[in-house]
C-alpha atoms as a PDB file:
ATOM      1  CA  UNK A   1      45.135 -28.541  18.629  1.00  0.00           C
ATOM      2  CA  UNK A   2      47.893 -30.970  20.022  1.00  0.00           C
ATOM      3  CA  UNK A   3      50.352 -27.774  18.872  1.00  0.00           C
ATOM      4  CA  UNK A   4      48.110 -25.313  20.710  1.00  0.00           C
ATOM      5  CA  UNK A   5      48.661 -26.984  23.968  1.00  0.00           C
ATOM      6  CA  UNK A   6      52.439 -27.986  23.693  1.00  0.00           C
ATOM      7  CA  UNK A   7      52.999 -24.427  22.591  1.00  0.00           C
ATOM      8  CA  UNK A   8      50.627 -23.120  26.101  1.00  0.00           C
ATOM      9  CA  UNK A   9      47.748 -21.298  23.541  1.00  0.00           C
ATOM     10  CA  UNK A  10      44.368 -21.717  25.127  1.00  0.00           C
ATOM     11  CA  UNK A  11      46.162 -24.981  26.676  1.00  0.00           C
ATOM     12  CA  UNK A  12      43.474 -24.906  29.638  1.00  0.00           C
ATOM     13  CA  UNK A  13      40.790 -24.805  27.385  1.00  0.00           C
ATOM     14  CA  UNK A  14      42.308 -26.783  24.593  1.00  0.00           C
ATOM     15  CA  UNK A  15      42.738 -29.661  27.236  1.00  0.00           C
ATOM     16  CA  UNK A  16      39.297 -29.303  29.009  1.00  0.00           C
ATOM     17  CA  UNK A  17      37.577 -29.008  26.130  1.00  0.00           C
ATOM     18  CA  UNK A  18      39.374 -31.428  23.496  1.00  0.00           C
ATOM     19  CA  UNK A  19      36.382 -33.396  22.553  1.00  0.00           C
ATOM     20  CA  UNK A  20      34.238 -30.508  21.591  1.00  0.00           C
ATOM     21  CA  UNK A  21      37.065 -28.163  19.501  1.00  0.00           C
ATOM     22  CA  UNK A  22      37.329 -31.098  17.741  1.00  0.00           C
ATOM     23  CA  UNK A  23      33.928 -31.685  16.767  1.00  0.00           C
ATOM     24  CA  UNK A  24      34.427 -28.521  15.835  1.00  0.00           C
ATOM     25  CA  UNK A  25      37.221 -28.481  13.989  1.00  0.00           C
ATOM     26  CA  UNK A  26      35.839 -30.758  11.523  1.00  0.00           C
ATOM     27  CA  UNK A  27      33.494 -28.434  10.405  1.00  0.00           C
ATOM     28  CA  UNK A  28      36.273 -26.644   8.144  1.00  0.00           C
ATOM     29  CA  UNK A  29      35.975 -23.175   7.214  1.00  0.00           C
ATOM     30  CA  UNK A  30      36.143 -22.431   3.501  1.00  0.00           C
ATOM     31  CA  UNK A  31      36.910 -18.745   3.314  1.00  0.00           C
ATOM     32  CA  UNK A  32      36.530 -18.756  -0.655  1.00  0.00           C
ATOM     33  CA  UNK A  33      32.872 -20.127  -0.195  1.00  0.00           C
ATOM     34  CA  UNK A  34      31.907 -17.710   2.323  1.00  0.00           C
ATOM     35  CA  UNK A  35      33.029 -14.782   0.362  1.00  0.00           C
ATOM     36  CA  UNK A  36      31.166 -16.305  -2.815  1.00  0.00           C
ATOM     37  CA  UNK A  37      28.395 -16.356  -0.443  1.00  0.00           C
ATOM     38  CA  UNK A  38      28.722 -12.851   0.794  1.00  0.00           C
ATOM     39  CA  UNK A  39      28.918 -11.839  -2.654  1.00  0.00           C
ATOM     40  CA  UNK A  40      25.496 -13.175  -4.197  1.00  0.00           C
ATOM     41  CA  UNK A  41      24.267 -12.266  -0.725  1.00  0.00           C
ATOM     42  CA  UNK A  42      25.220  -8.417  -1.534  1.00  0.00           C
ATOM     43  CA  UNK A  43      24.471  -8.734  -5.440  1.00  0.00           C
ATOM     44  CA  UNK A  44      20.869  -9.859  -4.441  1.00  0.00           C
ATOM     45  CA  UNK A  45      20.406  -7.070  -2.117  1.00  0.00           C
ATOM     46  CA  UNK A  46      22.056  -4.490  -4.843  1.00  0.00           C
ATOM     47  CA  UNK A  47      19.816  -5.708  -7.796  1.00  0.00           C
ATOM     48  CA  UNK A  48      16.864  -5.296  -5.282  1.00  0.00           C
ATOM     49  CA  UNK A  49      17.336  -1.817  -3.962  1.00  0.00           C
ATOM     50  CA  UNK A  50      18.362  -0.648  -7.695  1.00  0.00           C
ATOM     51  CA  UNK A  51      15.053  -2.323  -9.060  1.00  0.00           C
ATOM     52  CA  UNK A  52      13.209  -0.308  -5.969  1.00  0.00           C
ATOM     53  CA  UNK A  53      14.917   2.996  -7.382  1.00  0.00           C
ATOM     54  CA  UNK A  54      14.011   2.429 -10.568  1.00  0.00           C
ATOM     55  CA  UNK A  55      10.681   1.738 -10.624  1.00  0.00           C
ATOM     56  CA  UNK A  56      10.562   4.919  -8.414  1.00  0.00           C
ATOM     57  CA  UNK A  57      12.056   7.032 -10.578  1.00  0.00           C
ATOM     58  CA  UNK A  58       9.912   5.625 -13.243  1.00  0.00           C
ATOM     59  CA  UNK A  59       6.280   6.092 -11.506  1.00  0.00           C
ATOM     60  CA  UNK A  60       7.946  10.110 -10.858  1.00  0.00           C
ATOM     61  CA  UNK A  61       8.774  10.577 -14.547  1.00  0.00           C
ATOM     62  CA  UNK A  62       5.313   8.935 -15.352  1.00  0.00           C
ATOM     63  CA  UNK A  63       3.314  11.508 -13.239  1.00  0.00           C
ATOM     64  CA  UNK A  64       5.850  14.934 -14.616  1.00  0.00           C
ATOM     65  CA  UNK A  65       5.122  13.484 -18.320  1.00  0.00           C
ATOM     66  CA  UNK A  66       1.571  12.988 -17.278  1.00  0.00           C
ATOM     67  CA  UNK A  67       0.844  16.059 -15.705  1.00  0.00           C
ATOM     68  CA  UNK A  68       3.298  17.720 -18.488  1.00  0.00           C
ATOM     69  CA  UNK A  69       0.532  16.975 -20.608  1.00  0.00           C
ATOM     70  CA  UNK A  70      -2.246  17.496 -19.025  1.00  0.00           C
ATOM     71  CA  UNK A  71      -0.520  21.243 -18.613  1.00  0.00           C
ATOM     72  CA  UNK A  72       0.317  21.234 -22.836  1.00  0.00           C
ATOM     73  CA  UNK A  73      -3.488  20.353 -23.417  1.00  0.00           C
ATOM     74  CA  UNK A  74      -4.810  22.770 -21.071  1.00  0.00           C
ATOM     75  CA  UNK A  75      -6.667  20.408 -18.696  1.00  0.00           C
ATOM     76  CA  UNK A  76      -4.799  21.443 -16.079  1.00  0.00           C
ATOM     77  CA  UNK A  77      -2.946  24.801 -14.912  1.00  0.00           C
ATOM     78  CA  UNK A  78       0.649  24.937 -14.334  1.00  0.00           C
ATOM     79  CA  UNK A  79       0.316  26.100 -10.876  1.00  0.00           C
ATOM     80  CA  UNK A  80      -2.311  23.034  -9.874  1.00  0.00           C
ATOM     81  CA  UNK A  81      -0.073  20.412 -11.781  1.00  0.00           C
ATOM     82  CA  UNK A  82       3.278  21.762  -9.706  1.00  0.00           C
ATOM     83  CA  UNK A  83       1.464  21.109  -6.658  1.00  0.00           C
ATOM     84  CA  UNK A  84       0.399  17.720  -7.612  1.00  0.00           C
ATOM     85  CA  UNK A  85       3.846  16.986  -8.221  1.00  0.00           C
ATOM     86  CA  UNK A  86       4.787  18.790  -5.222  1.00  0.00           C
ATOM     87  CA  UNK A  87       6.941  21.465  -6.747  1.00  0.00           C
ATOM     88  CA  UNK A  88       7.315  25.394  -7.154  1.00  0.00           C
ATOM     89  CA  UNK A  89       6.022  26.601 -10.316  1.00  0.00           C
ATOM     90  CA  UNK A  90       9.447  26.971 -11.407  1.00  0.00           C
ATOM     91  CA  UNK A  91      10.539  23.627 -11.025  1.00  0.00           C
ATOM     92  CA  UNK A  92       7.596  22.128 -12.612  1.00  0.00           C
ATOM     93  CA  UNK A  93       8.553  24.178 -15.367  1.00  0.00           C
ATOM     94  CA  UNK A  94      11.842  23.227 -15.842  1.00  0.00           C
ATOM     95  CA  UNK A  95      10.624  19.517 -15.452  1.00  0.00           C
ATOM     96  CA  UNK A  96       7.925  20.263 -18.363  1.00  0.00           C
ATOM     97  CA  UNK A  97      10.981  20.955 -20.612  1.00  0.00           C
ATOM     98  CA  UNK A  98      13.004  17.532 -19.637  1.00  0.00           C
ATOM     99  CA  UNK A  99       9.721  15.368 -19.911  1.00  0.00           C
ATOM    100  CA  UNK A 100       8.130  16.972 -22.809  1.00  0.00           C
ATOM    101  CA  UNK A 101      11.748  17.102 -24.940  1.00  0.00           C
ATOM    102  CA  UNK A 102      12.120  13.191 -24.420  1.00  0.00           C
ATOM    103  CA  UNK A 103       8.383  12.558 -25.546  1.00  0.00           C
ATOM    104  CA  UNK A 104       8.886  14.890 -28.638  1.00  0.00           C
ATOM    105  CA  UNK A 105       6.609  17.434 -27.799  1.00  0.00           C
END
């Protein structure tokens, strides 16, 4: 601080306001502690929104492999199971292939 004002940086300021930049100043910033901060900070939030998407993803393959089903076993009509899973006809049925081939059917 005593540097800031011999060298005229902020020397109004420093001068007025001595007392308080110091208090300040003893509060030391630790730029490796924030960043390992920021860090867990943004690994929390990561690990959250990829939890989110995944249990997403999993409730949508649980309804095609349902309704995949339902279409095998005739309880349900191609055409009525693509609109429950809000697709053409022709994506459903490409979806029927992907979800039944992983079940085994």
């Amino acid at each position: 601080m005593t540097e800031c004002i011999r060298e005229n940086i902020l020397a109004d300021f420093l001068s007025r306001q001595r007392a308080e930049v110091k208090a300040m100043s003893i509060f030391e910033y630790d730029e490796a502690k924030e960043r390992k901060l920021l860090q867990e900070s943004y690994l929390e939030e990561g690990i959250e929104i990829g939890m989110e998407r995944g249990v997403q993803q999993g409730m949508e393959k649980g309804i095609l492999t349902t309704l995949t089903d339902m279409v095998r076993k005739r309880m349900i009509s191609l055409r009525d199971a693509a609109r429950q899973a809000g697709l053409s006809e022709d994506e459903f049925s490409k979806q029927m292939l992907r979800y039944g081939a992983k079940n085994g059917s």
